[in-house]
PDB file of N, CA and C in Angstrom:
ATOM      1  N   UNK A   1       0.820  -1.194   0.000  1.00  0.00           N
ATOM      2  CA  UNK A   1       0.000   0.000   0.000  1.00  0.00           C
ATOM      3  C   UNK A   1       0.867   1.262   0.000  1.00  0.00           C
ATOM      4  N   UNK A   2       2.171   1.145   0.973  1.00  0.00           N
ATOM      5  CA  UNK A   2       3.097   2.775   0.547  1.00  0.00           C
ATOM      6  C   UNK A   2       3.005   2.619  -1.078  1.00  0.00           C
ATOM      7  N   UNK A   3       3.863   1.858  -1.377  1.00  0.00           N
ATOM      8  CA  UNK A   3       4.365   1.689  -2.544  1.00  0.00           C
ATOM      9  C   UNK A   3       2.948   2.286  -3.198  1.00  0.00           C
ATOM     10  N   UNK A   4       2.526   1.646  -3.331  1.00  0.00           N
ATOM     11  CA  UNK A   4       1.292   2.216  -4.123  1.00  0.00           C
ATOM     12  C   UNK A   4       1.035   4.354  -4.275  1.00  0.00           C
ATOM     13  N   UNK A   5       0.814   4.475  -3.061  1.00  0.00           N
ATOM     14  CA  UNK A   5       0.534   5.728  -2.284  1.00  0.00           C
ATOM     15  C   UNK A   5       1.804   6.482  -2.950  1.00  0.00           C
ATOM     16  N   UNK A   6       2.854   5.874  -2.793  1.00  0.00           N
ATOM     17  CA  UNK A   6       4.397   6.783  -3.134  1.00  0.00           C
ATOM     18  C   UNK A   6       4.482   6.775  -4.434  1.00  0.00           C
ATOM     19  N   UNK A   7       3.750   5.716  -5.388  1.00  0.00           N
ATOM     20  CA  UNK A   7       3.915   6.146  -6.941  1.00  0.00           C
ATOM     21  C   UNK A   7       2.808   7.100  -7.792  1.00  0.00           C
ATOM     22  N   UNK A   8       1.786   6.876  -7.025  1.00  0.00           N
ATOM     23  CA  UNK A   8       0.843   8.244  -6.930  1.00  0.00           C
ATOM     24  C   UNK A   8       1.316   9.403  -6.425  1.00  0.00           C
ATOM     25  N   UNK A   9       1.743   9.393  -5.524  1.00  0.00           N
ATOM     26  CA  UNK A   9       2.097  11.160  -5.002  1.00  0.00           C
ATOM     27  C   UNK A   9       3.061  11.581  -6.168  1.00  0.00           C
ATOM     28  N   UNK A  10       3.893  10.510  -6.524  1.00  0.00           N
ATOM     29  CA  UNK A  10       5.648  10.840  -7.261  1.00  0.00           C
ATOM     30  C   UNK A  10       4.815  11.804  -8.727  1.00  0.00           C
ATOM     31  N   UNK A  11       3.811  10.889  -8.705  1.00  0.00           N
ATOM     32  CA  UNK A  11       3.556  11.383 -10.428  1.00  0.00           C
ATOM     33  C   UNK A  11       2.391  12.221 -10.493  1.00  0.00           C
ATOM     34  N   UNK A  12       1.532  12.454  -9.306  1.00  0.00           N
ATOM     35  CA  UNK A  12       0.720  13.899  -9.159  1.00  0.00           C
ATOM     36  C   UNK A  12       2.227  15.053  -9.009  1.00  0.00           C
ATOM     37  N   UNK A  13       2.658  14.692  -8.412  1.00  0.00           N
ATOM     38  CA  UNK A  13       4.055  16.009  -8.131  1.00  0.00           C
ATOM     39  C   UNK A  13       4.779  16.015  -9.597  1.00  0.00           C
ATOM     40  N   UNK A  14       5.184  14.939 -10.135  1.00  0.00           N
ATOM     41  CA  UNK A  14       5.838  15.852 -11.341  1.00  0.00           C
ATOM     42  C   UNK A  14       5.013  15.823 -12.598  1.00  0.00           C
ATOM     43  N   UNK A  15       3.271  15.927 -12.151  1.00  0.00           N
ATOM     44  CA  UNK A  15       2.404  16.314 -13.010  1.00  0.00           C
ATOM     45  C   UNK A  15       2.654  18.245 -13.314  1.00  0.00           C
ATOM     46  N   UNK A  16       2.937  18.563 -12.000  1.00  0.00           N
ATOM     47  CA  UNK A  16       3.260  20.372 -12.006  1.00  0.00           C
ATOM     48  C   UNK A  16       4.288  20.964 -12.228  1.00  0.00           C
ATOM     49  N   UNK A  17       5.308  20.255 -12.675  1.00  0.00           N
ATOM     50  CA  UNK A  17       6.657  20.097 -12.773  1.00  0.00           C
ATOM     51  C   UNK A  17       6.842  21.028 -13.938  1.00  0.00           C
ATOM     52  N   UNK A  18       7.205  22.123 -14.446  1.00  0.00           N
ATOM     53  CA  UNK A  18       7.584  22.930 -15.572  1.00  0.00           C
ATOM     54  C   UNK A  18       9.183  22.174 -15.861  1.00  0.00           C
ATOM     55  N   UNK A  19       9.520  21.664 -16.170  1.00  0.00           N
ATOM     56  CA  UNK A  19      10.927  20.878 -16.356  1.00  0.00           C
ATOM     57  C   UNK A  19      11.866  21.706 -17.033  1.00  0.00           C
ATOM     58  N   UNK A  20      11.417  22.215 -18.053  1.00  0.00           N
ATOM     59  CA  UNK A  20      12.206  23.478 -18.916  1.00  0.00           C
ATOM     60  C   UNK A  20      12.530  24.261 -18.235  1.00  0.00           C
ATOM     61  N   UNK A  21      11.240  25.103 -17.203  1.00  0.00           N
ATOM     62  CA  UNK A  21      11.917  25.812 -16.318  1.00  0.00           C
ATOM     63  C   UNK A  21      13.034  25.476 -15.493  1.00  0.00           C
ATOM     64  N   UNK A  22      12.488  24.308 -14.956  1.00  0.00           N
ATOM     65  CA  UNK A  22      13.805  23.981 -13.928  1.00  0.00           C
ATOM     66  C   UNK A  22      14.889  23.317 -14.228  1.00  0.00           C
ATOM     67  N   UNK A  23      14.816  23.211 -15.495  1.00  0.00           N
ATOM     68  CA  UNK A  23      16.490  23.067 -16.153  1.00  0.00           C
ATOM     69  C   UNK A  23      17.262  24.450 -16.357  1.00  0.00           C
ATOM     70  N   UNK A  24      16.097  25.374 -16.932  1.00  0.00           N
ATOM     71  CA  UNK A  24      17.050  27.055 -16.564  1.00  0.00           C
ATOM     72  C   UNK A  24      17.407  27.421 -15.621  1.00  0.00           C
ATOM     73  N   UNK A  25      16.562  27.005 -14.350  1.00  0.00           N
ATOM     74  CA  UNK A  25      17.046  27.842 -13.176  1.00  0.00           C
ATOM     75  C   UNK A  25      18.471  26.968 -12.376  1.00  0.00           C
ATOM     76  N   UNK A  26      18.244  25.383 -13.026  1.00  0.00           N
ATOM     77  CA  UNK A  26      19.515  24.840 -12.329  1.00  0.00           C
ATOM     78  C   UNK A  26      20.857  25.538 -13.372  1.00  0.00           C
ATOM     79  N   UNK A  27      20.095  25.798 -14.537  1.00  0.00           N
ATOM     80  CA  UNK A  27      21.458  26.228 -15.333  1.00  0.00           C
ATOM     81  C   UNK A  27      21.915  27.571 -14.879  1.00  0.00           C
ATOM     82  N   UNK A  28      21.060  28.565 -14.687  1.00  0.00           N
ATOM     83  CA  UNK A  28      21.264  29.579 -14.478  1.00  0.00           C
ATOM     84  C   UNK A  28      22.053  29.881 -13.009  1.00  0.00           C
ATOM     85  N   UNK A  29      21.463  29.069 -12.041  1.00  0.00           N
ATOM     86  CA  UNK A  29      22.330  29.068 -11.098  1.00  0.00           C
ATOM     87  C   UNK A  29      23.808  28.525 -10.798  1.00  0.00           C
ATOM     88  N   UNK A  30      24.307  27.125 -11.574  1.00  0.00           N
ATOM     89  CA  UNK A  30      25.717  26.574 -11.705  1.00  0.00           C
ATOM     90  C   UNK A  30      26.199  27.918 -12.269  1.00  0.00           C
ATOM     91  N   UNK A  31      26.055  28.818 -13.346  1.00  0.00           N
ATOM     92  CA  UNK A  31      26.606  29.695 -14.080  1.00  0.00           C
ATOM     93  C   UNK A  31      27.395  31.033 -12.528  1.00  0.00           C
ATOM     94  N   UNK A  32      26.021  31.089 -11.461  1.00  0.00           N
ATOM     95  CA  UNK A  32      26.571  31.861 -10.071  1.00  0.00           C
ATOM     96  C   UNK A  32      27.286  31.468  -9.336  1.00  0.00           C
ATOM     97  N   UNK A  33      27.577  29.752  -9.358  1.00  0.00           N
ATOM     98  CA  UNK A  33      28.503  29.362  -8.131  1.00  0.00           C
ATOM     99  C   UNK A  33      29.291  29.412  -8.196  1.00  0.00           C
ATOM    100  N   UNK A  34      30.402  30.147  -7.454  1.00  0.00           N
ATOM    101  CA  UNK A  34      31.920  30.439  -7.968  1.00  0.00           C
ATOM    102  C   UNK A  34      32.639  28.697  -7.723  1.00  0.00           C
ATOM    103  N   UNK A  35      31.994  27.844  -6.899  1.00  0.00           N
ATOM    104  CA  UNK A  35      32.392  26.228  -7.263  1.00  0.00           C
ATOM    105  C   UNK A  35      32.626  25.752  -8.762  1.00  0.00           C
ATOM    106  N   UNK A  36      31.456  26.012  -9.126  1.00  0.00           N
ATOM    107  CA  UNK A  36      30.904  25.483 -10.165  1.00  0.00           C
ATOM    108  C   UNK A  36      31.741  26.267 -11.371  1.00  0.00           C
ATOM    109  N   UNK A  37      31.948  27.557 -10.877  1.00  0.00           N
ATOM    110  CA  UNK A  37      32.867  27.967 -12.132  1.00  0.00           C
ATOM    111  C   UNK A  37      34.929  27.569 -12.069  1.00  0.00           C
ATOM    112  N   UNK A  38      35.017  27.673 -11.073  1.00  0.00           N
ATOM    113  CA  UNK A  38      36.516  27.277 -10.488  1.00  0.00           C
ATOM    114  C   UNK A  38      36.501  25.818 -11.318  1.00  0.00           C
ATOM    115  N   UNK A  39      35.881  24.937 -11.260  1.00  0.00           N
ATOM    116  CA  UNK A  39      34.951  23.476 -12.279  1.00  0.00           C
ATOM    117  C   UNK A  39      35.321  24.027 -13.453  1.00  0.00           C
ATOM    118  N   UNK A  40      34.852  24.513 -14.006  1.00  0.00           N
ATOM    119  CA  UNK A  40      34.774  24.550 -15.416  1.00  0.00           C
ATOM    120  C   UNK A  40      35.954  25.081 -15.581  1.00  0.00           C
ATOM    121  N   UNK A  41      36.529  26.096 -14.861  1.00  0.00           N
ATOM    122  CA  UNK A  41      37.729  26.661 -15.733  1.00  0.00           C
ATOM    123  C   UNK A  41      38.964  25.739 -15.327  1.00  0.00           C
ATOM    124  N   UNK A  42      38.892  24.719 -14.572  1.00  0.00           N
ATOM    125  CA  UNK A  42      39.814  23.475 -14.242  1.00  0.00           C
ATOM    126  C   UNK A  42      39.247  22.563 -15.163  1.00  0.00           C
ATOM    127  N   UNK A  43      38.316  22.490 -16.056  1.00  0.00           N
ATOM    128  CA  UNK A  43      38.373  21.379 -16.909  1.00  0.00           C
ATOM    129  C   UNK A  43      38.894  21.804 -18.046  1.00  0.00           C
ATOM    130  N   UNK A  44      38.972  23.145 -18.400  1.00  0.00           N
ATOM    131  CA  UNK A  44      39.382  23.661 -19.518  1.00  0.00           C
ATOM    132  C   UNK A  44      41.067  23.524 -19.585  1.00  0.00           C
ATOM    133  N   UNK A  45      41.529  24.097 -18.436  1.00  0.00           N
ATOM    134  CA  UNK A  45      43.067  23.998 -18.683  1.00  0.00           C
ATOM    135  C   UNK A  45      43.581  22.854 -17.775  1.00  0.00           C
ATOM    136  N   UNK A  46      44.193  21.864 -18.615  1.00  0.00           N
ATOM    137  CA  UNK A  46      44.463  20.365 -18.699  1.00  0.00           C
ATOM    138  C   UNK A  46      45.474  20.919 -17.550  1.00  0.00           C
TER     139      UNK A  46
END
């Protein structure tokens, strides 16, 4: 019966899910983390 209950909730919740959006805002935010950029500019120079 969870099981049941937990694959219903999973897929009412990413029934509201804008996904596009929240691929911009994860993109948009890696672009602010100075982690995330120190990352990239260490993958660039070998």
């Amino acid at each position: 019966m969870d099981e049941e209950y937990a694959r219903k909730l999973h897929a009412e919740l990413n029934k509201y899910i804008d996904w596009d959006v929240a691929i911009d805002h994860v993109k948009l935010k890696a672009r602010e983390d100075p982690a995330v950029q120190r990352y990239q500019v260490m993958k660039r120079k070998p």
